[in-house]
PDB file of N, CA and C in Angstrom:
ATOM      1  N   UNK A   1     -24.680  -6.988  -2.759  1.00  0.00           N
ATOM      2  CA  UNK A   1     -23.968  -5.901  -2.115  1.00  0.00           C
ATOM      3  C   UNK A   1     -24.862  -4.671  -2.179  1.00  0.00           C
ATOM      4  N   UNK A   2     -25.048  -3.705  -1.168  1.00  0.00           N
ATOM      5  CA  UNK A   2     -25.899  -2.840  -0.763  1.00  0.00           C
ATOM      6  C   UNK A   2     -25.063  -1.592  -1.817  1.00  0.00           C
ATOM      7  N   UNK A   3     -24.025  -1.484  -1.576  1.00  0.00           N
ATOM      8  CA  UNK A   3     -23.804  -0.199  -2.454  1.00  0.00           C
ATOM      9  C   UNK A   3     -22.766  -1.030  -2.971  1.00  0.00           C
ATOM     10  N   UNK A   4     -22.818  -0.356  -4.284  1.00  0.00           N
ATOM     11  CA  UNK A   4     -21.734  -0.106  -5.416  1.00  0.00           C
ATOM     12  C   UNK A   4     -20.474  -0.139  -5.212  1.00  0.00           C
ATOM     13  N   UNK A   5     -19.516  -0.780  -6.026  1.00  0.00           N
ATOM     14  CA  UNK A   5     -18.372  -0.345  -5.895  1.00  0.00           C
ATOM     15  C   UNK A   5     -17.732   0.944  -6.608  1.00  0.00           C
ATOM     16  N   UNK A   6     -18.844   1.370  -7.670  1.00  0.00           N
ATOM     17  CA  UNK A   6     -18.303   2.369  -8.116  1.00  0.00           C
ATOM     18  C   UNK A   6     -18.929   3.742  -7.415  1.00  0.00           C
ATOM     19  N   UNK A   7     -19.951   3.815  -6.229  1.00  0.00           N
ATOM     20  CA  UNK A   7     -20.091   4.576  -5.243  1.00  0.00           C
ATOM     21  C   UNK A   7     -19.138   4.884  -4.590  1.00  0.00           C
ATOM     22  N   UNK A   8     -18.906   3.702  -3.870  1.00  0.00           N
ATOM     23  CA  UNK A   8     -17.262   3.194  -2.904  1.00  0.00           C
ATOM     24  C   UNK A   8     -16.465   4.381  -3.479  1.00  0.00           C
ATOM     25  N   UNK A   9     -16.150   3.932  -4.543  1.00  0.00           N
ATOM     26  CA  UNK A   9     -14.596   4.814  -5.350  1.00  0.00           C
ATOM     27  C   UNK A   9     -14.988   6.153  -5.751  1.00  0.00           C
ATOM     28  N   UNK A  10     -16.179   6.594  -6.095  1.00  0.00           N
ATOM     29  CA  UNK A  10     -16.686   7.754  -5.849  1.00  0.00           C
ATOM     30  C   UNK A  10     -16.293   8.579  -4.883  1.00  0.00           C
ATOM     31  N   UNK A  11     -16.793   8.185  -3.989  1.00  0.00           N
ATOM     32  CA  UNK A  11     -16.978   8.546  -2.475  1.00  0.00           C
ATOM     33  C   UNK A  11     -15.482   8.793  -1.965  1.00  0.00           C
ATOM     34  N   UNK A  12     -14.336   7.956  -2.235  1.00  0.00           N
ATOM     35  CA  UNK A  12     -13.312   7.846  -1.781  1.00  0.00           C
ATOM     36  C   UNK A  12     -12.228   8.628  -2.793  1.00  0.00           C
ATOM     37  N   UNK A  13     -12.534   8.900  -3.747  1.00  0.00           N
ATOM     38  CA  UNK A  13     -11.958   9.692  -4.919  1.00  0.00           C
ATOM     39  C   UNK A  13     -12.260  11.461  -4.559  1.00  0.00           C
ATOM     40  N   UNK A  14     -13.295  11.370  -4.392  1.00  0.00           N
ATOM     41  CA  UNK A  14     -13.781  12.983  -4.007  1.00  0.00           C
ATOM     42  C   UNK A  14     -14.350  12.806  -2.777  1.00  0.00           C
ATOM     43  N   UNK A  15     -13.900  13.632  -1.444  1.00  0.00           N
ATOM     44  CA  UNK A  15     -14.059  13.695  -0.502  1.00  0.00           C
ATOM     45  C   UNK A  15     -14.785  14.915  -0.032  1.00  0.00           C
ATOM     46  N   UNK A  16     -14.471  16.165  -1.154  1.00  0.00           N
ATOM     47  CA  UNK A  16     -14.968  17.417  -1.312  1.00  0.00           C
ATOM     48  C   UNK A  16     -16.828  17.238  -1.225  1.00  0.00           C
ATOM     49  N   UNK A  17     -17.129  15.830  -1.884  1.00  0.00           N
ATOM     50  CA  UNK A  17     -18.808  15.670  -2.214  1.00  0.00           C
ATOM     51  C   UNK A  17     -19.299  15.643  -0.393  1.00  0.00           C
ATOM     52  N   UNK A  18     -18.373  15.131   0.426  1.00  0.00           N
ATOM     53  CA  UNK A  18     -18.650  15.296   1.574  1.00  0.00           C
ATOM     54  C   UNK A  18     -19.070  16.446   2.306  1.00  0.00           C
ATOM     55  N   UNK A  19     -20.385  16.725   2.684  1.00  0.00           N
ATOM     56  CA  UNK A  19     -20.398  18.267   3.620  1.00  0.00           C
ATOM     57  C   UNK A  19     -21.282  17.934   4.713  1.00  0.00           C
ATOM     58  N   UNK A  20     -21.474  18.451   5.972  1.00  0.00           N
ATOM     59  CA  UNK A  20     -22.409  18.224   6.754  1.00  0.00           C
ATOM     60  C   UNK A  20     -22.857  19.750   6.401  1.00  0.00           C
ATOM     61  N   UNK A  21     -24.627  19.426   6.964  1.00  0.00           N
ATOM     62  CA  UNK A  21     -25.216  20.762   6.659  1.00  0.00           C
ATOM     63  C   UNK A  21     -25.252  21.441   7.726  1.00  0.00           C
ATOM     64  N   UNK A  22     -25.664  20.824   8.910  1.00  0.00           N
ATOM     65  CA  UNK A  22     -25.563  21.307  10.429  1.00  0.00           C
ATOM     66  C   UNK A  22     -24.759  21.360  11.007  1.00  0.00           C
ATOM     67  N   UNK A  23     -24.106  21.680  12.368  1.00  0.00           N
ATOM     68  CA  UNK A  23     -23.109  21.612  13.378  1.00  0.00           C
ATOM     69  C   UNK A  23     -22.754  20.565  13.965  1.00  0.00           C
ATOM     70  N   UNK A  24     -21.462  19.984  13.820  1.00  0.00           N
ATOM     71  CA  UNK A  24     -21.604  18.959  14.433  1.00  0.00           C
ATOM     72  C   UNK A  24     -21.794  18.777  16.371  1.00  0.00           C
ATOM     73  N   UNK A  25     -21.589  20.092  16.911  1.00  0.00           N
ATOM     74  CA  UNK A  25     -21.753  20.472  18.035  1.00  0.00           C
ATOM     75  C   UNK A  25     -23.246  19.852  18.296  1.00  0.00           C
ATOM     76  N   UNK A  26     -23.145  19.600  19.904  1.00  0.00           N
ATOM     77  CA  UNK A  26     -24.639  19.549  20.447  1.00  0.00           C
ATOM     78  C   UNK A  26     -25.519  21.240  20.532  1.00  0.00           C
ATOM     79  N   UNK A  27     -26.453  21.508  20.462  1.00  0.00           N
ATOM     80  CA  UNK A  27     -26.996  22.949  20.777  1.00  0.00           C
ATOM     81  C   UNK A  27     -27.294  23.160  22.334  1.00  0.00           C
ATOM     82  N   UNK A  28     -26.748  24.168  22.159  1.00  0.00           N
ATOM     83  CA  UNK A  28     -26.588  25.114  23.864  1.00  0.00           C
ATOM     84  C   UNK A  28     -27.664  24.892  24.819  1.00  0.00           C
ATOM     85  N   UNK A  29     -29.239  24.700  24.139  1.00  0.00           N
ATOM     86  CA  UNK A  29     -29.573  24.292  25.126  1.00  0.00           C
ATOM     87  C   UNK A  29     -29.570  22.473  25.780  1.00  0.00           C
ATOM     88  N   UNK A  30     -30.186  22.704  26.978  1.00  0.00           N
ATOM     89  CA  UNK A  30     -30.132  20.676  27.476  1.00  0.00           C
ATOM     90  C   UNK A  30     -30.967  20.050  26.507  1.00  0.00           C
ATOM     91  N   UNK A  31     -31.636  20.265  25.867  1.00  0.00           N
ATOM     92  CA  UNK A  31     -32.634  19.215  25.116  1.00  0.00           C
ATOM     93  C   UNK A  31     -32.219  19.592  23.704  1.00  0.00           C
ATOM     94  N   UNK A  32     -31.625  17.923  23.032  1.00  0.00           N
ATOM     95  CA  UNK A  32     -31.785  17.930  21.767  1.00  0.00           C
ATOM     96  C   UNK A  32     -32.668  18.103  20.263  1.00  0.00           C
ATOM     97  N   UNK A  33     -32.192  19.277  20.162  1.00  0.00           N
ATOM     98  CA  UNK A  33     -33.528  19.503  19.041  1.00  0.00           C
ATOM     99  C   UNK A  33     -33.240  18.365  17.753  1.00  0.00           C
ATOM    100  N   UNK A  34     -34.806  18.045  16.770  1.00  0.00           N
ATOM    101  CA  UNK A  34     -34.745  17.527  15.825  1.00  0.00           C
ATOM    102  C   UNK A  34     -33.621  17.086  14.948  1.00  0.00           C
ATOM    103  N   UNK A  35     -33.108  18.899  14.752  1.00  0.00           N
ATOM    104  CA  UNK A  35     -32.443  18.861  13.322  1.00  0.00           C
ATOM    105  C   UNK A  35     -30.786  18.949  13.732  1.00  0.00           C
ATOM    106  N   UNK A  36     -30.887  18.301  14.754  1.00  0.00           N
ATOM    107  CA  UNK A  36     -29.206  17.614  15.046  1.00  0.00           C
ATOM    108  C   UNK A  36     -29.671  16.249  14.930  1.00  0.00           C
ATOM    109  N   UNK A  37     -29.764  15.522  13.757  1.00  0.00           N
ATOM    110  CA  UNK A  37     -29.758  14.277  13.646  1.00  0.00           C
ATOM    111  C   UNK A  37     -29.080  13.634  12.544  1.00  0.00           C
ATOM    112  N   UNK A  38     -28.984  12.219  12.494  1.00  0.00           N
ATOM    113  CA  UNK A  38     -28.503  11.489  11.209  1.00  0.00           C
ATOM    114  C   UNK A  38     -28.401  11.984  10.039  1.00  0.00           C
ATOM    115  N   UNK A  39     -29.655  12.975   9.571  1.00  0.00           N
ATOM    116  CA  UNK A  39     -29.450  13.348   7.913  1.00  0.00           C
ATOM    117  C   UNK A  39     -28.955  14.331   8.350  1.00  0.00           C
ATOM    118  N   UNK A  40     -28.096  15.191   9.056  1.00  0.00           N
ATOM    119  CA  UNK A  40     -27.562  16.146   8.876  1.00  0.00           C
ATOM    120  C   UNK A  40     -26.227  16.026   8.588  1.00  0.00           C
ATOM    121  N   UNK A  41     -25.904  14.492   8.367  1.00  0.00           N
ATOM    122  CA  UNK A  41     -24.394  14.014   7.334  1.00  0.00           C
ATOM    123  C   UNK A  41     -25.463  13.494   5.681  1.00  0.00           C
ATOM    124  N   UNK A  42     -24.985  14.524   4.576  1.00  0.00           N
ATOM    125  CA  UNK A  42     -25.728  14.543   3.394  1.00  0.00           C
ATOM    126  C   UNK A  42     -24.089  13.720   2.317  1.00  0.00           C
ATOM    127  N   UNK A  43     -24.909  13.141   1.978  1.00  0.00           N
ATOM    128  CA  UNK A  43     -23.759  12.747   0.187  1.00  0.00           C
ATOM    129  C   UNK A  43     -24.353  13.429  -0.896  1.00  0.00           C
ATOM    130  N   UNK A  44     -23.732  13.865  -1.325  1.00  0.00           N
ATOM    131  CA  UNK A  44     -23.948  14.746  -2.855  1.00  0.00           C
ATOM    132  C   UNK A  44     -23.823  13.095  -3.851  1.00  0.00           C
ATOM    133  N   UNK A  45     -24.970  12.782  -4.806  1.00  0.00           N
ATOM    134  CA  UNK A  45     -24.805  11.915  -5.517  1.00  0.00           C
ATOM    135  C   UNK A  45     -23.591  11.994  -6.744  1.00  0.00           C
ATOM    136  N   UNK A  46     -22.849  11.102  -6.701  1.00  0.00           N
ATOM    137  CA  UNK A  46     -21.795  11.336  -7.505  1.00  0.00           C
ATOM    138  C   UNK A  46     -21.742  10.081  -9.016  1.00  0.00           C
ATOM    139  N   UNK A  47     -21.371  10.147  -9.929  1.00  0.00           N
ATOM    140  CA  UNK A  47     -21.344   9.348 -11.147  1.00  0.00           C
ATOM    141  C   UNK A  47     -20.188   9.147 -11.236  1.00  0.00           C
ATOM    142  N   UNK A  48     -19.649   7.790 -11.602  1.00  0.00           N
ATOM    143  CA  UNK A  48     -18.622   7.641 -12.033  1.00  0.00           C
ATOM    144  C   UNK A  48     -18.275   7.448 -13.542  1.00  0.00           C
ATOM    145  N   UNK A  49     -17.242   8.003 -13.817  1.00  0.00           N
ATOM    146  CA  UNK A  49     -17.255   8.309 -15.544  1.00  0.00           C
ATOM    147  C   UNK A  49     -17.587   6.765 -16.215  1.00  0.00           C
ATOM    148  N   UNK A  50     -16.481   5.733 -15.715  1.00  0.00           N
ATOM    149  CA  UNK A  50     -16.379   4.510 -15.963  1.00  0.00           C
ATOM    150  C   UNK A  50     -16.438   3.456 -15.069  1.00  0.00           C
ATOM    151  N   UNK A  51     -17.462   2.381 -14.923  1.00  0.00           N
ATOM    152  CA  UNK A  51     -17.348   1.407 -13.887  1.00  0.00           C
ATOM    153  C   UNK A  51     -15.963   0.745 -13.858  1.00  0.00           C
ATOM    154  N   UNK A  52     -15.845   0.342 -12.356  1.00  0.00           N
ATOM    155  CA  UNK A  52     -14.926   0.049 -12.378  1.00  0.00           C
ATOM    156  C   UNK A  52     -14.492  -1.701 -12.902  1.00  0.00           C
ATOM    157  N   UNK A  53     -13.106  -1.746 -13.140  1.00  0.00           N
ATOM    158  CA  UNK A  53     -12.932  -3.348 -13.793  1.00  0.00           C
ATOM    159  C   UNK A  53     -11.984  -4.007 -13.261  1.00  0.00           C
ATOM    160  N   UNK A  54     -12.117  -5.705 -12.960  1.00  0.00           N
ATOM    161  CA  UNK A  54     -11.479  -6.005 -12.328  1.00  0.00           C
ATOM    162  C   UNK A  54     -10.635  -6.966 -13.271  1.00  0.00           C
ATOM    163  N   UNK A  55      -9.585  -7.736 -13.150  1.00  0.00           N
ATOM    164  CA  UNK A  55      -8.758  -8.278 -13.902  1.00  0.00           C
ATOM    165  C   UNK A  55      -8.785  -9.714 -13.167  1.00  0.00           C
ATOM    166  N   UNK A  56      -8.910 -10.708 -13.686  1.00  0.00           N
ATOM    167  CA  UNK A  56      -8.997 -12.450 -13.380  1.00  0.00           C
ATOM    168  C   UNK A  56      -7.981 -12.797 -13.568  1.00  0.00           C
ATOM    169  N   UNK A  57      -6.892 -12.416 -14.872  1.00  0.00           N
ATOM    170  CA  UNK A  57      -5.908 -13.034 -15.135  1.00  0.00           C
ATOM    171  C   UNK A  57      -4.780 -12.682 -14.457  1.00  0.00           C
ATOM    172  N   UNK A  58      -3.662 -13.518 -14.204  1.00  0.00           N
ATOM    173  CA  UNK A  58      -2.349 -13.934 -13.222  1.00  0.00           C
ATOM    174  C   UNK A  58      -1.014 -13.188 -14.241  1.00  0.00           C
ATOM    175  N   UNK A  59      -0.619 -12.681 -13.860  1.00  0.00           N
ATOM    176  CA  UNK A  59       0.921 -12.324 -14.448  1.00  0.00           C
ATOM    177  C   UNK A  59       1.861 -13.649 -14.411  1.00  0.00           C
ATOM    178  N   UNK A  60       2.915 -13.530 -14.829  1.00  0.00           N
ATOM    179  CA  UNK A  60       4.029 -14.965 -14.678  1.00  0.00           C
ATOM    180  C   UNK A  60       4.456 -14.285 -13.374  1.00  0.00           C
ATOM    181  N   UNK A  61       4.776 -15.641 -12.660  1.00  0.00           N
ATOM    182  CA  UNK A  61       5.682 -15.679 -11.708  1.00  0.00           C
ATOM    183  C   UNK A  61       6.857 -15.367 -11.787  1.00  0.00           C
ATOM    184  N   UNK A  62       7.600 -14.931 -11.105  1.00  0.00           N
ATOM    185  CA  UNK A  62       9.310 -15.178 -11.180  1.00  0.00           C
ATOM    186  C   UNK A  62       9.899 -15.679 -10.057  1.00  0.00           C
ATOM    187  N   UNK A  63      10.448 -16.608 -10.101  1.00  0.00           N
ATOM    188  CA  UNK A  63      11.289 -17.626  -9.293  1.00  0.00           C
ATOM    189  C   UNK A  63      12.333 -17.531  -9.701  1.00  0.00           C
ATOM    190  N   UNK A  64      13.494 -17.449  -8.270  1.00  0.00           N
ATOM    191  CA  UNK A  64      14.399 -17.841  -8.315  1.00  0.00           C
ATOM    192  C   UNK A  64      15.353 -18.432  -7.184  1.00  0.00           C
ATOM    193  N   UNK A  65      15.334 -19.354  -7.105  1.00  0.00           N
ATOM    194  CA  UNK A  65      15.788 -20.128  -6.217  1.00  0.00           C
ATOM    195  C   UNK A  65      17.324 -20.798  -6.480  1.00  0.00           C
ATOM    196  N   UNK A  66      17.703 -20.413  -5.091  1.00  0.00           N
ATOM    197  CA  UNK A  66      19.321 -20.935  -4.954  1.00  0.00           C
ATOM    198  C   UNK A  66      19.395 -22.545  -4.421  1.00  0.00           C
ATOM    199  N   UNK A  67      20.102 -23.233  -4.923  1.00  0.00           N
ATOM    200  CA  UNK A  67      20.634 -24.328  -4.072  1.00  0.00           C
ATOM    201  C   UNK A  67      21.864 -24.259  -3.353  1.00  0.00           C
ATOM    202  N   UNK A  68      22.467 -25.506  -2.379  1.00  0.00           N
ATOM    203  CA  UNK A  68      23.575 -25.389  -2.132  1.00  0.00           C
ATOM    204  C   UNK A  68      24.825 -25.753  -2.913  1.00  0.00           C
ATOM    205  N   UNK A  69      25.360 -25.112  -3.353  1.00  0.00           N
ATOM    206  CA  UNK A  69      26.627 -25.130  -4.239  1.00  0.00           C
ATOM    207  C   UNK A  69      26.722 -24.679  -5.331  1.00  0.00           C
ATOM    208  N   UNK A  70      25.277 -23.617  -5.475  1.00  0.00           N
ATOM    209  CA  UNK A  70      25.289 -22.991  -6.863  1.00  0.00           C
ATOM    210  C   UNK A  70      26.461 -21.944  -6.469  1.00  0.00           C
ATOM    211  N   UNK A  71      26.599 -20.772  -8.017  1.00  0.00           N
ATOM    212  CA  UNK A  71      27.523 -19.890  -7.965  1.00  0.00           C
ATOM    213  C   UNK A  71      26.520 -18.840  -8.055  1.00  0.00           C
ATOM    214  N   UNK A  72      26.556 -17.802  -7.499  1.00  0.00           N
ATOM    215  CA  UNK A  72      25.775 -16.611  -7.354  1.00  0.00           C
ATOM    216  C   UNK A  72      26.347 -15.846  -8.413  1.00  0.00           C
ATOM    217  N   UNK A  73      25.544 -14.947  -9.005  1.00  0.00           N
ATOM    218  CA  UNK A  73      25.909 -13.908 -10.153  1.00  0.00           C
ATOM    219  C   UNK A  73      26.390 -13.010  -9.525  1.00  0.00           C
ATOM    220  N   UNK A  74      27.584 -12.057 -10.059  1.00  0.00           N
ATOM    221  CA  UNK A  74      28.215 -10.861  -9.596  1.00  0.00           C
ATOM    222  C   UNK A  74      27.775 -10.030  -9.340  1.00  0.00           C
ATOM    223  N   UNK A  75      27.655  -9.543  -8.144  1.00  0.00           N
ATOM    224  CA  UNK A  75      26.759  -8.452  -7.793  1.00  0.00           C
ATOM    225  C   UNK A  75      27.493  -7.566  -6.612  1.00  0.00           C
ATOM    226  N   UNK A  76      27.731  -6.167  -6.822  1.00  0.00           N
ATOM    227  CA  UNK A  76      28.393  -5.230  -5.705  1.00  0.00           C
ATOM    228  C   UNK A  76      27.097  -4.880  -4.939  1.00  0.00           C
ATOM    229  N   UNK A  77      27.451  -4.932  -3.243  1.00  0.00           N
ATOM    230  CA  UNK A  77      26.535  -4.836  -2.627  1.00  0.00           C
ATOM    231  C   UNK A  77      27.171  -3.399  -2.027  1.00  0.00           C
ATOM    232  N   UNK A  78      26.240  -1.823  -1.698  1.00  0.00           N
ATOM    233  CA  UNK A  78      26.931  -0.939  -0.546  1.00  0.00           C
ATOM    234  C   UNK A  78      25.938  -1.388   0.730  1.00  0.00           C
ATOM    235  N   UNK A  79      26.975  -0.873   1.321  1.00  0.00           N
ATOM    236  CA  UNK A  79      26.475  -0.645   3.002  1.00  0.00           C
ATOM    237  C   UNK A  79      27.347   0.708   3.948  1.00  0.00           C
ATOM    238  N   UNK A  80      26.886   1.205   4.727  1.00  0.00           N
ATOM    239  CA  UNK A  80      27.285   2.689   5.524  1.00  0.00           C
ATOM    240  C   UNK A  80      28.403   1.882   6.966  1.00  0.00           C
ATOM    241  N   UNK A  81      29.443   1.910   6.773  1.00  0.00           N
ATOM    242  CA  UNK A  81      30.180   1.696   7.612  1.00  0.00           C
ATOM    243  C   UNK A  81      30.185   2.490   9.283  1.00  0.00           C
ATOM    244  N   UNK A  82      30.880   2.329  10.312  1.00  0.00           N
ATOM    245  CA  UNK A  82      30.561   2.959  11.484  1.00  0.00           C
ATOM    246  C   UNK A  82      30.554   4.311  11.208  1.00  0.00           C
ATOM    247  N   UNK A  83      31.365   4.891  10.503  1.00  0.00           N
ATOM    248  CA  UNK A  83      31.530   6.055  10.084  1.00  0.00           C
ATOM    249  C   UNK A  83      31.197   7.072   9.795  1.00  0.00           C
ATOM    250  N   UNK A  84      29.849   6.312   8.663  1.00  0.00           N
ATOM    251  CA  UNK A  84      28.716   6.777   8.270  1.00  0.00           C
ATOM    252  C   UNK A  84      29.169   6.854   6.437  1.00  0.00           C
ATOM    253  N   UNK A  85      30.411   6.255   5.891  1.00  0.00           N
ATOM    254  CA  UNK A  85      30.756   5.973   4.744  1.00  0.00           C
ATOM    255  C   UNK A  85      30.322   4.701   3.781  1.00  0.00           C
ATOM    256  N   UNK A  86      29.764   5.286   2.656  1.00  0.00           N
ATOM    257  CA  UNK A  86      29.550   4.281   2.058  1.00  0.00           C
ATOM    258  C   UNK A  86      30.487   3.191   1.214  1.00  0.00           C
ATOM    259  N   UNK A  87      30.851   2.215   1.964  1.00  0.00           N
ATOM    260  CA  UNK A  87      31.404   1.160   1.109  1.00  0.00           C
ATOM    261  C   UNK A  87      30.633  -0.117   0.133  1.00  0.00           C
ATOM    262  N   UNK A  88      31.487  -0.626  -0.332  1.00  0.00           N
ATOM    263  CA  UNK A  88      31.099  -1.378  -1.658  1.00  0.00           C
ATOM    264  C   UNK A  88      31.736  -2.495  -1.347  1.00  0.00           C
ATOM    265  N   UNK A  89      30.926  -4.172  -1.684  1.00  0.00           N
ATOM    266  CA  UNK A  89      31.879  -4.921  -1.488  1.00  0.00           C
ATOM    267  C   UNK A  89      31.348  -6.122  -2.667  1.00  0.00           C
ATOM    268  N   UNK A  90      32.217  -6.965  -3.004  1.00  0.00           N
ATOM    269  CA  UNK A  90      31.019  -7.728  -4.663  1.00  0.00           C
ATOM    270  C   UNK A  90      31.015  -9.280  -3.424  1.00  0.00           C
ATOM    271  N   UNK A  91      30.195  -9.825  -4.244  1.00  0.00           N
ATOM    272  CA  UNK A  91      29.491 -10.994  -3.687  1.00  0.00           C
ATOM    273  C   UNK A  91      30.724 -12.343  -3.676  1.00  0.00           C
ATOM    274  N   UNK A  92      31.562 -12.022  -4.685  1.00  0.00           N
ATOM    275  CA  UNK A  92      32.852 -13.093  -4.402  1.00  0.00           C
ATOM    276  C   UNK A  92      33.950 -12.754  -3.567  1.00  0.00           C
ATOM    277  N   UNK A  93      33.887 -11.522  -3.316  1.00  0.00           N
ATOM    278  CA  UNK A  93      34.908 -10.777  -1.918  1.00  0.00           C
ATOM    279  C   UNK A  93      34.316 -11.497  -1.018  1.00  0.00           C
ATOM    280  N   UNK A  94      32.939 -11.298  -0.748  1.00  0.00           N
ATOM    281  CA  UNK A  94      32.423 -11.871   0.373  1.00  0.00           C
ATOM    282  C   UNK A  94      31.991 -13.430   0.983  1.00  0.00           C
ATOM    283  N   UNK A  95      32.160 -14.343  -0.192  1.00  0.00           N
ATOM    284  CA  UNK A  95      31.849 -14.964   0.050  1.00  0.00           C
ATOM    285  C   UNK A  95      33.007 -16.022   0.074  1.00  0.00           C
ATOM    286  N   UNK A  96      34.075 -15.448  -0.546  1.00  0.00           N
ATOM    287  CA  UNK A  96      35.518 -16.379  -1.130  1.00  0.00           C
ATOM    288  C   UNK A  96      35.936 -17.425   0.044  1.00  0.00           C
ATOM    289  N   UNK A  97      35.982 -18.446  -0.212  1.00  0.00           N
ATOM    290  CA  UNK A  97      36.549 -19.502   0.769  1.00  0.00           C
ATOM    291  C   UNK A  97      35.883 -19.618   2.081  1.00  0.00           C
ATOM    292  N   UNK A  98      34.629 -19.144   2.009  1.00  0.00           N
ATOM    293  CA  UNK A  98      33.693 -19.033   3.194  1.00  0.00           C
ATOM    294  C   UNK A  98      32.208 -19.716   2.789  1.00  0.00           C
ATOM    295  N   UNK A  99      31.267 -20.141   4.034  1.00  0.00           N
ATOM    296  CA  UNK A  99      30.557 -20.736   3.629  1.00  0.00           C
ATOM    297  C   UNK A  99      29.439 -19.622   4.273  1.00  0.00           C
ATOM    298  N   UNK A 100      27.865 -19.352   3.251  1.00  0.00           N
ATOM    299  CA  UNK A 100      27.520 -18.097   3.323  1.00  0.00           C
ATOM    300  C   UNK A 100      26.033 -18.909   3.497  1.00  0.00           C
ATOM    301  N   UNK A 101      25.353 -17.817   4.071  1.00  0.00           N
ATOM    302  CA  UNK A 101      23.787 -18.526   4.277  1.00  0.00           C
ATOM    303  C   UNK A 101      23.372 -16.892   4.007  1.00  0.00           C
ATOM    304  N   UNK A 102      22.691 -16.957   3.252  1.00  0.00           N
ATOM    305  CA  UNK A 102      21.733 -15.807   2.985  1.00  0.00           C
ATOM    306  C   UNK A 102      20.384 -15.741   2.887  1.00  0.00           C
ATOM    307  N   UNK A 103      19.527 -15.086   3.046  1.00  0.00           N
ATOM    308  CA  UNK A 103      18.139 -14.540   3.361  1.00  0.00           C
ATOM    309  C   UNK A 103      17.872 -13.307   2.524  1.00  0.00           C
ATOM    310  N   UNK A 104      16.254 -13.179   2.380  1.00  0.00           N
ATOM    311  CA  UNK A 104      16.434 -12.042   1.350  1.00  0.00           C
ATOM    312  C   UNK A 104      14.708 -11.792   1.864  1.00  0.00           C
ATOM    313  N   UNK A 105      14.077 -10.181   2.148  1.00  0.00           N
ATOM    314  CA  UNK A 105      13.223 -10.022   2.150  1.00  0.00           C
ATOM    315  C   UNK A 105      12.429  -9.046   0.939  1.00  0.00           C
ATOM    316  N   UNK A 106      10.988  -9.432   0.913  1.00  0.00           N
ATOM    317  CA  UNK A 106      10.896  -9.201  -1.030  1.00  0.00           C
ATOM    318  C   UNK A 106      10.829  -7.217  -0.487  1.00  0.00           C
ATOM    319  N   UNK A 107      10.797  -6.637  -1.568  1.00  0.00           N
ATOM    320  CA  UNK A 107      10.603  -5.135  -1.473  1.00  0.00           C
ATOM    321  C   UNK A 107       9.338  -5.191  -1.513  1.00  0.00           C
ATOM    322  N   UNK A 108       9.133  -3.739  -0.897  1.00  0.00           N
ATOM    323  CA  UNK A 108       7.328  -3.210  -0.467  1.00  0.00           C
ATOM    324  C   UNK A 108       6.962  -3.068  -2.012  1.00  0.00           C
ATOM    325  N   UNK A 109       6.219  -3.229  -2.064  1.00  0.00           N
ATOM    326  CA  UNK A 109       4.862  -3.417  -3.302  1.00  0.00           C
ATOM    327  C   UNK A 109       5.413  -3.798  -4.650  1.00  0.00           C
ATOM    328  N   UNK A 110       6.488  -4.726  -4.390  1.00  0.00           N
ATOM    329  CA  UNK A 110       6.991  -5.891  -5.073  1.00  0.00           C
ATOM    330  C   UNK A 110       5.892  -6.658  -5.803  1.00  0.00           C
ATOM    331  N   UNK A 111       5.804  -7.376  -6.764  1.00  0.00           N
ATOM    332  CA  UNK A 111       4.812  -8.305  -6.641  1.00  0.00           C
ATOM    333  C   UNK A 111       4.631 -10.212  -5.867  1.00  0.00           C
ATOM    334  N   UNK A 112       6.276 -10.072  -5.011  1.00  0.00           N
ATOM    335  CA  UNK A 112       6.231 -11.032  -4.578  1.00  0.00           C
ATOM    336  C   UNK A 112       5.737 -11.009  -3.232  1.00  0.00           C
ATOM    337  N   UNK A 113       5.555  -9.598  -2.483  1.00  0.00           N
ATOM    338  CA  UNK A 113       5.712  -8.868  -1.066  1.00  0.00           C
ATOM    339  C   UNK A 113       3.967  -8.515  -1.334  1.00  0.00           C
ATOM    340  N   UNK A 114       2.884  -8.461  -2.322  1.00  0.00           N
ATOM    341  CA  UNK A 114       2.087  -8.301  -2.282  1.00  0.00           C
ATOM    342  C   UNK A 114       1.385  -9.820  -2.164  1.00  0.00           C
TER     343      UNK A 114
END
């Protein structure tokens, strides 16, 4: 790898190290002079206190999986009625003498949604 990862995070940590020295404008007259070129985007060399570290090892999973005819744990669910009121309803109100198919999407930066 050509650069560093602890450049990378440098670079992306402090944005301030960023300056151009010249204009980014073309100059007024038709012909491009020299010193509107490439090095006139400069990086200030930056150190990072600590390289950075990466982690190999796995957390536990958590599973939990329903079958058909298990009993679901008690749980009050709200939701905003037409109204715009919040009601409450528990999972055996809803499901009592009825047959229920449910779906579930994981939450944002969950570790199951990552």
């Amino acid at each position: 790898m050509a650069v560093s990862l602890s450049t990378i995070s440098c670079l992306l940590a402090s944005p301030p190290s960023l300056y151009l020295s010249t204009s980014l404008r073309p100059p007024k007259t038709a012909a491009l002079s020299s010193k509107h070129s490439a090095s006139a985007l400069r990086l200030k060399h930056c150190h990072s206190p600590k390289p950075l570290r990466f982690s190999t090892t796995k957390s536990a999973t958590i599973s939990a999986t329903i079958a058909v005819g298990d009993k679901l744990s008690e749980s009050t669910l709200s939701y905003l009625d037409s109204t715009g009121d919040i009601q409450t309803v528990t999972i055996s109100d809803l499901t009592k003498g009825k047959k229920a198919v449910l779906f579930a999407i994981p939450g944002t930066f969950t570790p199951s949604c990552s």
